[in-house]
PDB file of N, CA and C in Angstrom:
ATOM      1  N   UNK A   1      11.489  11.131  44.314  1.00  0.00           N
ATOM      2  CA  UNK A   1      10.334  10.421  43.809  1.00  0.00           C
ATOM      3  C   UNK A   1       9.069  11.185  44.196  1.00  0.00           C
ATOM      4  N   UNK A   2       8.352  11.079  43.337  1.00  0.00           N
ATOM      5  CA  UNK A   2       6.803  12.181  43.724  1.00  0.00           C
ATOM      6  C   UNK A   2       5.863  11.439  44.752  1.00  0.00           C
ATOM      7  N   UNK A   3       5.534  12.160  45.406  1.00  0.00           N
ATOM      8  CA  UNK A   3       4.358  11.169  46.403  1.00  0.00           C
ATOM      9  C   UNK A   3       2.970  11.148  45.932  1.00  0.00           C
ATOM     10  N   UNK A   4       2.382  10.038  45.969  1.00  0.00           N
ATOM     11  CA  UNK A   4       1.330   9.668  45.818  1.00  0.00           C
ATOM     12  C   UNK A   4       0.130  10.212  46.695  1.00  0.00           C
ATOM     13  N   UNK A   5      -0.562  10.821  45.948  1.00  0.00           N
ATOM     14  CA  UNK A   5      -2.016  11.688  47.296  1.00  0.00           C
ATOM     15  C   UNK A   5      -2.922  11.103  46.279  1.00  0.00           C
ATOM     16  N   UNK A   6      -3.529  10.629  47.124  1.00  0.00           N
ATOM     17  CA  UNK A   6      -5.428  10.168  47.078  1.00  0.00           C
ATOM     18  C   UNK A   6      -5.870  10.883  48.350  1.00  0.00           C
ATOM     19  N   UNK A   7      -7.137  11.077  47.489  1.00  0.00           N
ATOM     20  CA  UNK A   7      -7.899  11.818  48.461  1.00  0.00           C
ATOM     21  C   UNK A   7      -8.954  10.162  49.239  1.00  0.00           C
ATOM     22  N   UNK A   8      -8.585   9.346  48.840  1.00  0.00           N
ATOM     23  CA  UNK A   8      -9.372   8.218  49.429  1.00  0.00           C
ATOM     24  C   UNK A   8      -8.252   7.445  50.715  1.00  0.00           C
ATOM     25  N   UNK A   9      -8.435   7.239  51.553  1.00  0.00           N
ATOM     26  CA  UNK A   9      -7.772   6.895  52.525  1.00  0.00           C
ATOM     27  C   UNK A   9      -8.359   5.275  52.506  1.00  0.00           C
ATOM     28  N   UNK A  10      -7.061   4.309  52.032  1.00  0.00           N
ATOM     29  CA  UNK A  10      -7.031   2.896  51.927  1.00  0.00           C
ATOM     30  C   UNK A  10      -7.181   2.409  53.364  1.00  0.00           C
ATOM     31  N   UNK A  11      -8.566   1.888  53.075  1.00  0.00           N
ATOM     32  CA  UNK A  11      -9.396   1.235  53.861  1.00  0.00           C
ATOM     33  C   UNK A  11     -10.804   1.380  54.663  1.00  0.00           C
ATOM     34  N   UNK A  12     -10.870   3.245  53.784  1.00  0.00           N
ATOM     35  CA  UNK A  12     -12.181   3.759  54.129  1.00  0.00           C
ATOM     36  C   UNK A  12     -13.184   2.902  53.304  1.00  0.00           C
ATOM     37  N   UNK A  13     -14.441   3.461  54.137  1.00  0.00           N
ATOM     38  CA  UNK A  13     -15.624   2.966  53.180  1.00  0.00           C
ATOM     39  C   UNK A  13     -16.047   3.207  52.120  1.00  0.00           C
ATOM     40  N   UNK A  14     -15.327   4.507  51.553  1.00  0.00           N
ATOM     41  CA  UNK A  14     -15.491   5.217  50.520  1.00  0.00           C
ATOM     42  C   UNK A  14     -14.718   4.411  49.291  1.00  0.00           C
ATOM     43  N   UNK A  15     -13.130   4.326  50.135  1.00  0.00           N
ATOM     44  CA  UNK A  15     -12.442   3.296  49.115  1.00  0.00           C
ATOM     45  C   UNK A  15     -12.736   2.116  48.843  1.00  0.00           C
ATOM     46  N   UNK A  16     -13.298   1.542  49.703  1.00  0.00           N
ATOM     47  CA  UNK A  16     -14.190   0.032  49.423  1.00  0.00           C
ATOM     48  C   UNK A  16     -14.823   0.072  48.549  1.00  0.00           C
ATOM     49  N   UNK A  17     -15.859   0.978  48.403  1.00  0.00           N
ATOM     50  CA  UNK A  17     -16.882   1.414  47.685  1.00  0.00           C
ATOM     51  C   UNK A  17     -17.070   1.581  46.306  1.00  0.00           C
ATOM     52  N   UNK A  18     -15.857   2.371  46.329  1.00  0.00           N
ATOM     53  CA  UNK A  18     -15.589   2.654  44.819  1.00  0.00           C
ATOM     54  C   UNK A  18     -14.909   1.143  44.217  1.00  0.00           C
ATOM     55  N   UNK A  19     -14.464   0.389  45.026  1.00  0.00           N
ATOM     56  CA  UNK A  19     -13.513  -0.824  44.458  1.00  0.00           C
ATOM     57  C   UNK A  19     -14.365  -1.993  44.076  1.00  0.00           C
ATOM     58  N   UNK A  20     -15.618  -2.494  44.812  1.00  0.00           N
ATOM     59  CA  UNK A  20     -16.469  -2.832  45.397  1.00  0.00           C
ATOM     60  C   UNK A  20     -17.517  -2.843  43.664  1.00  0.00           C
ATOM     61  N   UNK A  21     -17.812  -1.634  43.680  1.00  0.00           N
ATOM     62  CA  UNK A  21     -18.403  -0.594  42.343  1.00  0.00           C
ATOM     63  C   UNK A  21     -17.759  -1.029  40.760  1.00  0.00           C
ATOM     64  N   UNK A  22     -16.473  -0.815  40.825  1.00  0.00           N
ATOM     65  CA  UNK A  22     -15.828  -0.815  39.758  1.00  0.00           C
ATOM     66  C   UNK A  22     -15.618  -2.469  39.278  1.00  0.00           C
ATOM     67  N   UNK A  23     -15.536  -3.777  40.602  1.00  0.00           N
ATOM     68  CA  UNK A  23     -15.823  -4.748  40.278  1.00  0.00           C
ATOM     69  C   UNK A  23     -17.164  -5.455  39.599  1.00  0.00           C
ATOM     70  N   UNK A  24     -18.190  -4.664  40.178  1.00  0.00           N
ATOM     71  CA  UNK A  24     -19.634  -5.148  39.646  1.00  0.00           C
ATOM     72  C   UNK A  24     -19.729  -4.580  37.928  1.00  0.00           C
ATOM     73  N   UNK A  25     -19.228  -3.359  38.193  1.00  0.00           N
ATOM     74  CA  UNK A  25     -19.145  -2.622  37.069  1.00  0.00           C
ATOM     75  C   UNK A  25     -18.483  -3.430  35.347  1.00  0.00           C
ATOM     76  N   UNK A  26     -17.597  -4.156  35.981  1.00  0.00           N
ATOM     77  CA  UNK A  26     -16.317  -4.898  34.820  1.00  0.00           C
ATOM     78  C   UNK A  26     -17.421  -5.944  34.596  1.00  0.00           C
ATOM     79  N   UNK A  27     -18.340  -7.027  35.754  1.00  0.00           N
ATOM     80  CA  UNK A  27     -18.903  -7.966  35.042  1.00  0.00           C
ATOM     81  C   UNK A  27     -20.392  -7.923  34.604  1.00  0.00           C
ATOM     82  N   UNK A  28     -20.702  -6.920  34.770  1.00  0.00           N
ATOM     83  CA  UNK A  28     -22.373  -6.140  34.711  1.00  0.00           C
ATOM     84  C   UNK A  28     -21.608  -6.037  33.298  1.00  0.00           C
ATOM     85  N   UNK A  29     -20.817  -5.116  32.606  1.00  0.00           N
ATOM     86  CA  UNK A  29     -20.117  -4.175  31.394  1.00  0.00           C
ATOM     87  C   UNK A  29     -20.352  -5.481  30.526  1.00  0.00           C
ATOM     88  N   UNK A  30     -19.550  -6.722  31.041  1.00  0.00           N
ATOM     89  CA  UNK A  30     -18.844  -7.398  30.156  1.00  0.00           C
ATOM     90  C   UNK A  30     -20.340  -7.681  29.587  1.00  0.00           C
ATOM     91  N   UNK A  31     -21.437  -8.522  30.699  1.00  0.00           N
ATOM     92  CA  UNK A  31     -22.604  -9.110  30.093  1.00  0.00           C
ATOM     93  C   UNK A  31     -23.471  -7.776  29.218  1.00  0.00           C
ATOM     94  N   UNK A  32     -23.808  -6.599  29.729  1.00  0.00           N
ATOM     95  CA  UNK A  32     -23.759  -6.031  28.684  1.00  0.00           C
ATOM     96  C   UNK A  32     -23.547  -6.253  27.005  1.00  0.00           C
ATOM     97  N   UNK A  33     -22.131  -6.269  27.154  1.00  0.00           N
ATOM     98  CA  UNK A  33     -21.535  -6.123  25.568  1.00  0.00           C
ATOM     99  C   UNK A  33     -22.260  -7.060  25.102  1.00  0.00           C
ATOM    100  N   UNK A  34     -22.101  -8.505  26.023  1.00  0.00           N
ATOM    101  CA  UNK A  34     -21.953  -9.740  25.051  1.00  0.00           C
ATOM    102  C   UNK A  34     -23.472  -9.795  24.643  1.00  0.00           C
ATOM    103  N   UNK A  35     -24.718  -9.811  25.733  1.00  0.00           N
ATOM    104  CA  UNK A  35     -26.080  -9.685  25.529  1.00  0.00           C
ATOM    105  C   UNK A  35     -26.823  -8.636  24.358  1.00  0.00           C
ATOM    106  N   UNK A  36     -26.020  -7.388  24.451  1.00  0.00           N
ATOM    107  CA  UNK A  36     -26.488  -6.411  23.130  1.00  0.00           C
ATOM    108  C   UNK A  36     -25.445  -5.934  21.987  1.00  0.00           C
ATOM    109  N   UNK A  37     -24.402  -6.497  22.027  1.00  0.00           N
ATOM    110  CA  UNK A  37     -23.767  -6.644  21.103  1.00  0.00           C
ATOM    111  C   UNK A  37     -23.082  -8.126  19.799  1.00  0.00           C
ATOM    112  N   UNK A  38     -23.070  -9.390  20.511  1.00  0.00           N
ATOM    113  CA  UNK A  38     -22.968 -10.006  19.837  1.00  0.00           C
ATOM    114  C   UNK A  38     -24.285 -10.940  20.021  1.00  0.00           C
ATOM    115  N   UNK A  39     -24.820 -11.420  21.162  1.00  0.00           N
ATOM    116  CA  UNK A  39     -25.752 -12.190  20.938  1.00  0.00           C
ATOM    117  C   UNK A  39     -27.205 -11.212  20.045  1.00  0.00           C
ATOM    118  N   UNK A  40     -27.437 -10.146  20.470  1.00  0.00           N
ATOM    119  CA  UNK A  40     -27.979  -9.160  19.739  1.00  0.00           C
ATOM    120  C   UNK A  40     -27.684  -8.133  18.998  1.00  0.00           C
ATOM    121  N   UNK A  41     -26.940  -8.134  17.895  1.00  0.00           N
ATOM    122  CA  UNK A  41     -26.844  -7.459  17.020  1.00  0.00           C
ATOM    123  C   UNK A  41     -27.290  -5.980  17.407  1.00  0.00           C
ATOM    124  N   UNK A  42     -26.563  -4.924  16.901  1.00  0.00           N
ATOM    125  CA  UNK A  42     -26.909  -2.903  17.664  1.00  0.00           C
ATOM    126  C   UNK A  42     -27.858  -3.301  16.489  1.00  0.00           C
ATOM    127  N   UNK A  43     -28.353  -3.511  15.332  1.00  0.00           N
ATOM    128  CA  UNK A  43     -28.890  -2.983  14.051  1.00  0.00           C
ATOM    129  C   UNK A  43     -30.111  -3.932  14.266  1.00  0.00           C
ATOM    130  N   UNK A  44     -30.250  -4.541  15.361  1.00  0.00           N
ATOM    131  CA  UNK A  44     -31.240  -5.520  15.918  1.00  0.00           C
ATOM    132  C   UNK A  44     -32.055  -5.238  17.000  1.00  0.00           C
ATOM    133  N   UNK A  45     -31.839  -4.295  17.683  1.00  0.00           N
ATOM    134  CA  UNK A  45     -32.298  -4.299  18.745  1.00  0.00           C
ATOM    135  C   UNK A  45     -33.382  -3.208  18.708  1.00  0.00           C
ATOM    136  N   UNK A  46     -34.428  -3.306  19.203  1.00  0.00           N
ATOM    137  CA  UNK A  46     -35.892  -2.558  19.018  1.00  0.00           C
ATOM    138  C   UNK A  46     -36.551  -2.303  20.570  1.00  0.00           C
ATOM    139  N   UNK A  47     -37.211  -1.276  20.375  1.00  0.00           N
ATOM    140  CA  UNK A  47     -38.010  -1.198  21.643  1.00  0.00           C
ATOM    141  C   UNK A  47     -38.801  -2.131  22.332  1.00  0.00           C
ATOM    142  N   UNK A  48     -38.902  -3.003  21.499  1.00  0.00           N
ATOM    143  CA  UNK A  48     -40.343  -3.942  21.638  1.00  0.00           C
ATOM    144  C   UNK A  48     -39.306  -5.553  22.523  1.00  0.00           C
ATOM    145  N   UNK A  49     -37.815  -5.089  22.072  1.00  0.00           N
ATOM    146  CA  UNK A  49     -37.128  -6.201  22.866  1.00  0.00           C
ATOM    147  C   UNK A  49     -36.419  -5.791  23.627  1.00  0.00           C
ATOM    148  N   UNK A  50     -36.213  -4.024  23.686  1.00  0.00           N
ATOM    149  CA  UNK A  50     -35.685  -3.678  25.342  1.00  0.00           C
ATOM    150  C   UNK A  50     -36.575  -4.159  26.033  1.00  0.00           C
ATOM    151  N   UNK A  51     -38.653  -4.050  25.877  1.00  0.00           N
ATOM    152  CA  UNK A  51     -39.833  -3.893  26.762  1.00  0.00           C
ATOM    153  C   UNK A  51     -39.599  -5.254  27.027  1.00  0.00           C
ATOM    154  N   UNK A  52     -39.623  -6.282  26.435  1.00  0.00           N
ATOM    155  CA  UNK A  52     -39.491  -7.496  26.950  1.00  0.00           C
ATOM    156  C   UNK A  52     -38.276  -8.692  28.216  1.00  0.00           C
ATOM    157  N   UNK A  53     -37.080  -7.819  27.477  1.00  0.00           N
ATOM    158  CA  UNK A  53     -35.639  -7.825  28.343  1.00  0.00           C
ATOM    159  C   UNK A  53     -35.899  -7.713  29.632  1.00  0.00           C
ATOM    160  N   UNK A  54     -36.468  -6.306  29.749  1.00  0.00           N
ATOM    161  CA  UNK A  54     -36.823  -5.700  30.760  1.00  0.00           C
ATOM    162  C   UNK A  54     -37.948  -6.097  32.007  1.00  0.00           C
ATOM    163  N   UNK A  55     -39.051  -7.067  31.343  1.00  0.00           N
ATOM    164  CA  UNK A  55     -40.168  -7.565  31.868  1.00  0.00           C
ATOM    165  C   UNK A  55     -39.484  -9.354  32.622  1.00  0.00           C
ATOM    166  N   UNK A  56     -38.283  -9.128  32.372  1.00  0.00           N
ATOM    167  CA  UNK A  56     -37.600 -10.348  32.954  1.00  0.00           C
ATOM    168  C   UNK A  56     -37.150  -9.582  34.481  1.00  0.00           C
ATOM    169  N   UNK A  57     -37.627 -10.428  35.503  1.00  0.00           N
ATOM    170  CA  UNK A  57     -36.894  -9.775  36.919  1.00  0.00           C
ATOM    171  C   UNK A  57     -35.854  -9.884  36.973  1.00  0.00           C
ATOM    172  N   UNK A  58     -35.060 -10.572  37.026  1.00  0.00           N
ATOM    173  CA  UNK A  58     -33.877 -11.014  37.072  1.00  0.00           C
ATOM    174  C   UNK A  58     -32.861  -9.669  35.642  1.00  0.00           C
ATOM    175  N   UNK A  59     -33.055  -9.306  34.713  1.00  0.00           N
ATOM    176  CA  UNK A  59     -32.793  -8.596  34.070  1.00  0.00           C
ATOM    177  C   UNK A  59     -32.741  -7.048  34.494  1.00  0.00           C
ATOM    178  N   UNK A  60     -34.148  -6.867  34.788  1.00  0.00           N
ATOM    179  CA  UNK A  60     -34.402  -5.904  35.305  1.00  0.00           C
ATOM    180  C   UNK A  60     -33.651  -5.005  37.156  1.00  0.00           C
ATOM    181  N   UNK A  61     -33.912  -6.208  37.907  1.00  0.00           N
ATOM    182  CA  UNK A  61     -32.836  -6.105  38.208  1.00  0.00           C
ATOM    183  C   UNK A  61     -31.278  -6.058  38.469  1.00  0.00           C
ATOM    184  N   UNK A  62     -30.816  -6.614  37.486  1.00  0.00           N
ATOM    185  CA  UNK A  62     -29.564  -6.083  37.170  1.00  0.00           C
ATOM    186  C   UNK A  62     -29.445  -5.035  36.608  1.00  0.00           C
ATOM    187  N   UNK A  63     -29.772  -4.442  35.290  1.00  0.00           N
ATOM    188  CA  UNK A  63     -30.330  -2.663  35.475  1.00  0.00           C
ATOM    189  C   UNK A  63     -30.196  -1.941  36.194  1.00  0.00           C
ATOM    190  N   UNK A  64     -31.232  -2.158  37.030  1.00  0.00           N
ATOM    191  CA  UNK A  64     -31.165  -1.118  38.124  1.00  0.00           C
ATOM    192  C   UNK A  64     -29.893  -1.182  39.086  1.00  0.00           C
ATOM    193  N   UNK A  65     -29.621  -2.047  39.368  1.00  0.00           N
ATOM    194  CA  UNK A  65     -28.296  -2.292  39.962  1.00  0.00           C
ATOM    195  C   UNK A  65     -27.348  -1.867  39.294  1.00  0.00           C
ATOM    196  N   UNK A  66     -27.149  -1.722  37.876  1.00  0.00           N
ATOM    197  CA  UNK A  66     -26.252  -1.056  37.002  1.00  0.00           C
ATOM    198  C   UNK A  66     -26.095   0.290  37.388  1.00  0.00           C
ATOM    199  N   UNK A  67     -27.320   0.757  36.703  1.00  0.00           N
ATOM    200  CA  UNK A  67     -27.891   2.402  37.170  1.00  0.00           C
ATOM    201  C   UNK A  67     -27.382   2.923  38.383  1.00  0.00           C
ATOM    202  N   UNK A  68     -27.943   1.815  39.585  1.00  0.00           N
ATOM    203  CA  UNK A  68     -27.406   2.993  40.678  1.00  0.00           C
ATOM    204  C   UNK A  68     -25.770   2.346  40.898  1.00  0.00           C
ATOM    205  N   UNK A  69     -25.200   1.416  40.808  1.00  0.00           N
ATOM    206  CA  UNK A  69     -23.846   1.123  40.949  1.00  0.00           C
ATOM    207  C   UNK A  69     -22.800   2.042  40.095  1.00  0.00           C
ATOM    208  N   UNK A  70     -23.218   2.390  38.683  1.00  0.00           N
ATOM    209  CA  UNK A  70     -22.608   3.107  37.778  1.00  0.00           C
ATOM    210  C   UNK A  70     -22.560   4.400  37.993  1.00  0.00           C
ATOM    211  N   UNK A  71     -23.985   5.018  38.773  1.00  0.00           N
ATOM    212  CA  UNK A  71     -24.066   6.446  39.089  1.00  0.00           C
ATOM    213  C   UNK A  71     -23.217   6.701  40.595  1.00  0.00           C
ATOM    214  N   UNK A  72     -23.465   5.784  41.592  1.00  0.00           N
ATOM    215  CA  UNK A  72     -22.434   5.962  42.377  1.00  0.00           C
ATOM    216  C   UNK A  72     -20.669   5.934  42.312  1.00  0.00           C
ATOM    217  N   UNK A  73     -20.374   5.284  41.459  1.00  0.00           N
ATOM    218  CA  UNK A  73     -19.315   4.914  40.881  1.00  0.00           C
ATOM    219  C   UNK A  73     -18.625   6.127  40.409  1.00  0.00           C
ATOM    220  N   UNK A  74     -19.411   6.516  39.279  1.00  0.00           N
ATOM    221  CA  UNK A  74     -19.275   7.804  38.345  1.00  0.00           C
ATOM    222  C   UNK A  74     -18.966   8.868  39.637  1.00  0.00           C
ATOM    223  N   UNK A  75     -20.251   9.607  40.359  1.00  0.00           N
ATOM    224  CA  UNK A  75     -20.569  10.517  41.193  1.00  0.00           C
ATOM    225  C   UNK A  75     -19.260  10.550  42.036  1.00  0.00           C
ATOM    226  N   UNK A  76     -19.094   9.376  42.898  1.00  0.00           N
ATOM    227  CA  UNK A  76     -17.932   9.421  44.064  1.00  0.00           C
ATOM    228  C   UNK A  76     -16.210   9.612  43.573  1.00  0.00           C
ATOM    229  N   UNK A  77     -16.151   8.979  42.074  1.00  0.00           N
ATOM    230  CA  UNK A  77     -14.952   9.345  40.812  1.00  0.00           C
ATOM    231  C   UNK A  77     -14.776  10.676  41.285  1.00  0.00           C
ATOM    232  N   UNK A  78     -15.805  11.561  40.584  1.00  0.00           N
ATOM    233  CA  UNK A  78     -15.544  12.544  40.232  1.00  0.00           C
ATOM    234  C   UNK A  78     -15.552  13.840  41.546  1.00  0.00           C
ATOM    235  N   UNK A  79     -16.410  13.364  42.353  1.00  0.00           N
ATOM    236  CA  UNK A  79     -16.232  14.335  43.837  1.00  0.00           C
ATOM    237  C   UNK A  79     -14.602  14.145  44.092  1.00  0.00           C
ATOM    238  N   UNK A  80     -14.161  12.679  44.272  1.00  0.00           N
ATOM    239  CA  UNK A  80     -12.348  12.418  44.712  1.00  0.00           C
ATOM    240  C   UNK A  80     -11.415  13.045  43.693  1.00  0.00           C
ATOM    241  N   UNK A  81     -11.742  13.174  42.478  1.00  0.00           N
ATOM    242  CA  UNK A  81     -10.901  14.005  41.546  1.00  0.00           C
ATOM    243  C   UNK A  81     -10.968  15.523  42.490  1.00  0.00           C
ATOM    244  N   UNK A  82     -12.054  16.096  42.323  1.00  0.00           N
ATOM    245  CA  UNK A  82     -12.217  17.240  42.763  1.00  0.00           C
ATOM    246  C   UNK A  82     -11.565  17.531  43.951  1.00  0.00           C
ATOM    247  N   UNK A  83     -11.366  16.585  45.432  1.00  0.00           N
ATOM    248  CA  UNK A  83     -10.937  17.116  45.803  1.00  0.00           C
ATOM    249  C   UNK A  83      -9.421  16.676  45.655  1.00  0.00           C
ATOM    250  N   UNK A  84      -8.764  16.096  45.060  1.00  0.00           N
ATOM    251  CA  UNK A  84      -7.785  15.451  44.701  1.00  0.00           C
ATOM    252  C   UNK A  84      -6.798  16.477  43.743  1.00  0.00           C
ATOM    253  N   UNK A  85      -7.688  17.689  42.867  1.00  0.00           N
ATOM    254  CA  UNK A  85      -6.844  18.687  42.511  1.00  0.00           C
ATOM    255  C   UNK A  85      -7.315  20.187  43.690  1.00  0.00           C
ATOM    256  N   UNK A  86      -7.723  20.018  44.976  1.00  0.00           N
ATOM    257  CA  UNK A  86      -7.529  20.613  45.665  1.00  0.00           C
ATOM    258  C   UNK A  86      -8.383  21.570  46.206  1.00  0.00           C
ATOM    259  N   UNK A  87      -9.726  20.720  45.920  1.00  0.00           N
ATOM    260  CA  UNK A  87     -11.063  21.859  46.224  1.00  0.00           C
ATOM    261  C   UNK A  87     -11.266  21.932  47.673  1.00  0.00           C
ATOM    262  N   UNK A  88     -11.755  23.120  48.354  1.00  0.00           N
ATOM    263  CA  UNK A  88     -11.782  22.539  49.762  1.00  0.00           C
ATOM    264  C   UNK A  88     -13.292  23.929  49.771  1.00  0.00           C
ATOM    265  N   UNK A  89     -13.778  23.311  51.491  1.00  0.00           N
ATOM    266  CA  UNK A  89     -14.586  24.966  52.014  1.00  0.00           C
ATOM    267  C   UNK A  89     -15.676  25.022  50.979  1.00  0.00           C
ATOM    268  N   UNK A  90     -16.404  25.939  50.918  1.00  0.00           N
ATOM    269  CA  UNK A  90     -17.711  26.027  50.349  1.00  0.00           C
ATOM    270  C   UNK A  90     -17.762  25.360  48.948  1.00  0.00           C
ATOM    271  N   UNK A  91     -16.851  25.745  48.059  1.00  0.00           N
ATOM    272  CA  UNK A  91     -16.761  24.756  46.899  1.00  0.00           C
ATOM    273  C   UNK A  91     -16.839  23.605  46.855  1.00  0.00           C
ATOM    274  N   UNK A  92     -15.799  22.660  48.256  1.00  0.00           N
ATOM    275  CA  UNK A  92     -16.445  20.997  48.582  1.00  0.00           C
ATOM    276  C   UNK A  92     -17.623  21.046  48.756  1.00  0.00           C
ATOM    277  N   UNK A  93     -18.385  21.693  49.356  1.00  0.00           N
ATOM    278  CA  UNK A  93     -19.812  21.668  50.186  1.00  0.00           C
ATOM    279  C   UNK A  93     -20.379  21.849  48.526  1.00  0.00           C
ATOM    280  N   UNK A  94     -20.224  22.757  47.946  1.00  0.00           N
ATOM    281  CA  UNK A  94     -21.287  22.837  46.352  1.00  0.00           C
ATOM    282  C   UNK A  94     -21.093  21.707  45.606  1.00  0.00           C
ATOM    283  N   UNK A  95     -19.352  21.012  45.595  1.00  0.00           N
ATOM    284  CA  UNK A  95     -19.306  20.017  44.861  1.00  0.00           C
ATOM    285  C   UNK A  95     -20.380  18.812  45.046  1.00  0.00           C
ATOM    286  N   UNK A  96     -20.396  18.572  46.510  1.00  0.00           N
ATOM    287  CA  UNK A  96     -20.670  17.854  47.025  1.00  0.00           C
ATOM    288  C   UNK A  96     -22.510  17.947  46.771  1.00  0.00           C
ATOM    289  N   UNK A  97     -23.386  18.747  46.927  1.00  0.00           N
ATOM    290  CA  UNK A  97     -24.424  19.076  46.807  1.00  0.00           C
ATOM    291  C   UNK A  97     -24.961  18.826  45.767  1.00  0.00           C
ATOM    292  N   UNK A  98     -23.885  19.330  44.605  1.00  0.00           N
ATOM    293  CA  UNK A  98     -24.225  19.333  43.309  1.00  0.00           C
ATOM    294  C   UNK A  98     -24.288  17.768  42.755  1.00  0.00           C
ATOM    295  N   UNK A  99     -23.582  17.375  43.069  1.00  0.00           N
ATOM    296  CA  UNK A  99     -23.018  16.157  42.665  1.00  0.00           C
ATOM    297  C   UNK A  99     -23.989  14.811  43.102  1.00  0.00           C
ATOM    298  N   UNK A 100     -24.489  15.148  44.534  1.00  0.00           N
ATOM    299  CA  UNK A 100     -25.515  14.282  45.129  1.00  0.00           C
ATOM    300  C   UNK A 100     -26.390  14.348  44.650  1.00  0.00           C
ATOM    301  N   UNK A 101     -26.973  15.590  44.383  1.00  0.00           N
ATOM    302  CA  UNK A 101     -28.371  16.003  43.425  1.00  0.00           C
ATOM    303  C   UNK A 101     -28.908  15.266  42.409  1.00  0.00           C
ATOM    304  N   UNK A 102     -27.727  15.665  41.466  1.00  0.00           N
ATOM    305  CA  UNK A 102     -27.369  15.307  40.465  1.00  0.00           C
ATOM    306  C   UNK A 102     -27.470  13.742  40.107  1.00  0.00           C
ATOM    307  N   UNK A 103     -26.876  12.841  41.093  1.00  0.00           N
ATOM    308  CA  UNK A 103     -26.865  11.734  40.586  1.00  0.00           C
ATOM    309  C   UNK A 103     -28.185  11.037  41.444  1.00  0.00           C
ATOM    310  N   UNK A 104     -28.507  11.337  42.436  1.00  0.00           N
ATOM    311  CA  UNK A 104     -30.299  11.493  42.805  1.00  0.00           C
ATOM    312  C   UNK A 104     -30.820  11.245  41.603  1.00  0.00           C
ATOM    313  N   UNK A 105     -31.334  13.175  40.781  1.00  0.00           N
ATOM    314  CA  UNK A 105     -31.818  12.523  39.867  1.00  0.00           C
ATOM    315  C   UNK A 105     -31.673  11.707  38.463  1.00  0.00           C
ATOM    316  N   UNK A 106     -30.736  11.351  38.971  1.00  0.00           N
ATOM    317  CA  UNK A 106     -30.145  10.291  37.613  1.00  0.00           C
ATOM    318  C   UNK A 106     -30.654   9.201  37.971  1.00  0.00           C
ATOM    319  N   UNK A 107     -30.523   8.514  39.435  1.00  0.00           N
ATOM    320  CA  UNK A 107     -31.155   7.131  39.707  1.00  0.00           C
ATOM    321  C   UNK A 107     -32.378   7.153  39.396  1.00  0.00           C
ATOM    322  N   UNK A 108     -33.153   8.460  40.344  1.00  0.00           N
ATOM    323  CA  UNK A 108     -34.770   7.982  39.840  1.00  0.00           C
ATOM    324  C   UNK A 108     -35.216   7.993  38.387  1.00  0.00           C
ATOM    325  N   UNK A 109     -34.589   8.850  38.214  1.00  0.00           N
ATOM    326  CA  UNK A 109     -35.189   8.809  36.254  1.00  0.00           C
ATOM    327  C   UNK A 109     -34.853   7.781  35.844  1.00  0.00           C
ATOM    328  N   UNK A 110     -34.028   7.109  35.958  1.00  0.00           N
ATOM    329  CA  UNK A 110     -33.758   5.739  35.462  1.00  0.00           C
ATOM    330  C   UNK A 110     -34.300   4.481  35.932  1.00  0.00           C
ATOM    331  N   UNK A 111     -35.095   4.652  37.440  1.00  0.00           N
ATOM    332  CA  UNK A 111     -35.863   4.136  37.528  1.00  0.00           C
ATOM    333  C   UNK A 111     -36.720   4.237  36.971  1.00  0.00           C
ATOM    334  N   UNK A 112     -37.357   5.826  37.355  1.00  0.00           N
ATOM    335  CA  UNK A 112     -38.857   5.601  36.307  1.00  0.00           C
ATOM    336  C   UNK A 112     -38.937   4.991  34.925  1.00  0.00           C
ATOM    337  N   UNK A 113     -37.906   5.150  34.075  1.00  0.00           N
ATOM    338  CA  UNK A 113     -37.168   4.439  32.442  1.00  0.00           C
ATOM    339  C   UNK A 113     -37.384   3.329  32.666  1.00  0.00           C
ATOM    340  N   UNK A 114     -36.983   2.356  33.574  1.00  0.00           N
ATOM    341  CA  UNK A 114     -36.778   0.980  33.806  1.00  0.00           C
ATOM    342  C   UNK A 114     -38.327   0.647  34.101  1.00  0.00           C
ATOM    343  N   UNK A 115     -38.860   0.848  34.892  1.00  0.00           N
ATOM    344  CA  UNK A 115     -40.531   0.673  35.578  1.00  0.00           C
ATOM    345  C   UNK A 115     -41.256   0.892  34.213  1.00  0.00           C
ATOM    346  N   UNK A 116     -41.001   1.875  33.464  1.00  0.00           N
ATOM    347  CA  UNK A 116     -41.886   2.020  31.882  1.00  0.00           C
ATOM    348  C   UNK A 116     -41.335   0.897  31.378  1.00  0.00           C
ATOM    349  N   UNK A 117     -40.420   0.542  30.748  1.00  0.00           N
ATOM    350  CA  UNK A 117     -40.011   0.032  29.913  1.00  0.00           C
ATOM    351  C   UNK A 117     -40.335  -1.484  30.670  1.00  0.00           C
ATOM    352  N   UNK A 118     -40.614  -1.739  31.988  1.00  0.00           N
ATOM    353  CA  UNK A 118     -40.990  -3.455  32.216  1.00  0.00           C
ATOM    354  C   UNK A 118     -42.179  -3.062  32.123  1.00  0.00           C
ATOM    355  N   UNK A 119     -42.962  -2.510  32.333  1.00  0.00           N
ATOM    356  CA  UNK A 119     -44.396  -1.982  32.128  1.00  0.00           C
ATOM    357  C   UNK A 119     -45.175  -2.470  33.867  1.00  0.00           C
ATOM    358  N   UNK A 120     -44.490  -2.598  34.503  1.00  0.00           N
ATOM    359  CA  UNK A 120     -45.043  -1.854  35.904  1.00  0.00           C
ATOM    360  C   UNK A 120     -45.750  -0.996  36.331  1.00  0.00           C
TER     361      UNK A 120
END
């Protein structure tokens, strides 16, 4: 029988994290769909009612909570793949760099997106 390797060790914080992530993720997703897809129509939806969506706190923060839950989510995925097909030594260290950077500036820009768009 083949053995099972994760590079996440069940019961780290890392594995929490991602589990933790992927739960917020399923009911953040679901309201998603249902809020811009059936209660709002895709062929409906305009800038002028993201700006308003958005000027709701409660909205807005969930957003942002999306943003950075989804980018951590995404980011920590894809570092555990990496080392999961066997990256190790300066390449972890670049993965790792790159990858933090990277989703850095993904949060703030999406803050700044979110802060425009409530008009803050």
């Amino acid at each position: 029988m083949a053995e099972r390797y994760s590079s996440f060790r069940s019961g780290s914080t890392a594995w929490l994290l991602q589990r933790i992530t992927a739960a917020f993720l399923v009911v953040v997703l679901a309201f998603h769909f249902f809020n811009l897809h059936f209660v709002t129509h895709a062929a409906d939806i305009e800038f002028a009612g993201s700006q308003a969506r958005m000027q709701n706190v409660g909205y807005f923060v969930t957003m942002v909570l999306f943003l950075v839950t989804a980018t951590f989510h995404g980011v920590n995925g894809i570092y555990n793949a990496l080392v999961n097909q066997g990256i190790e030594g300066n390449a972890k260290r670049a993965a790792q760099v790159v990858l933090g950077v990277a989703g850095l500036l993904l949060v703030v820009q999406g803050i700044r997106v979110a802060i425009a768009l409530a008009g803050f």
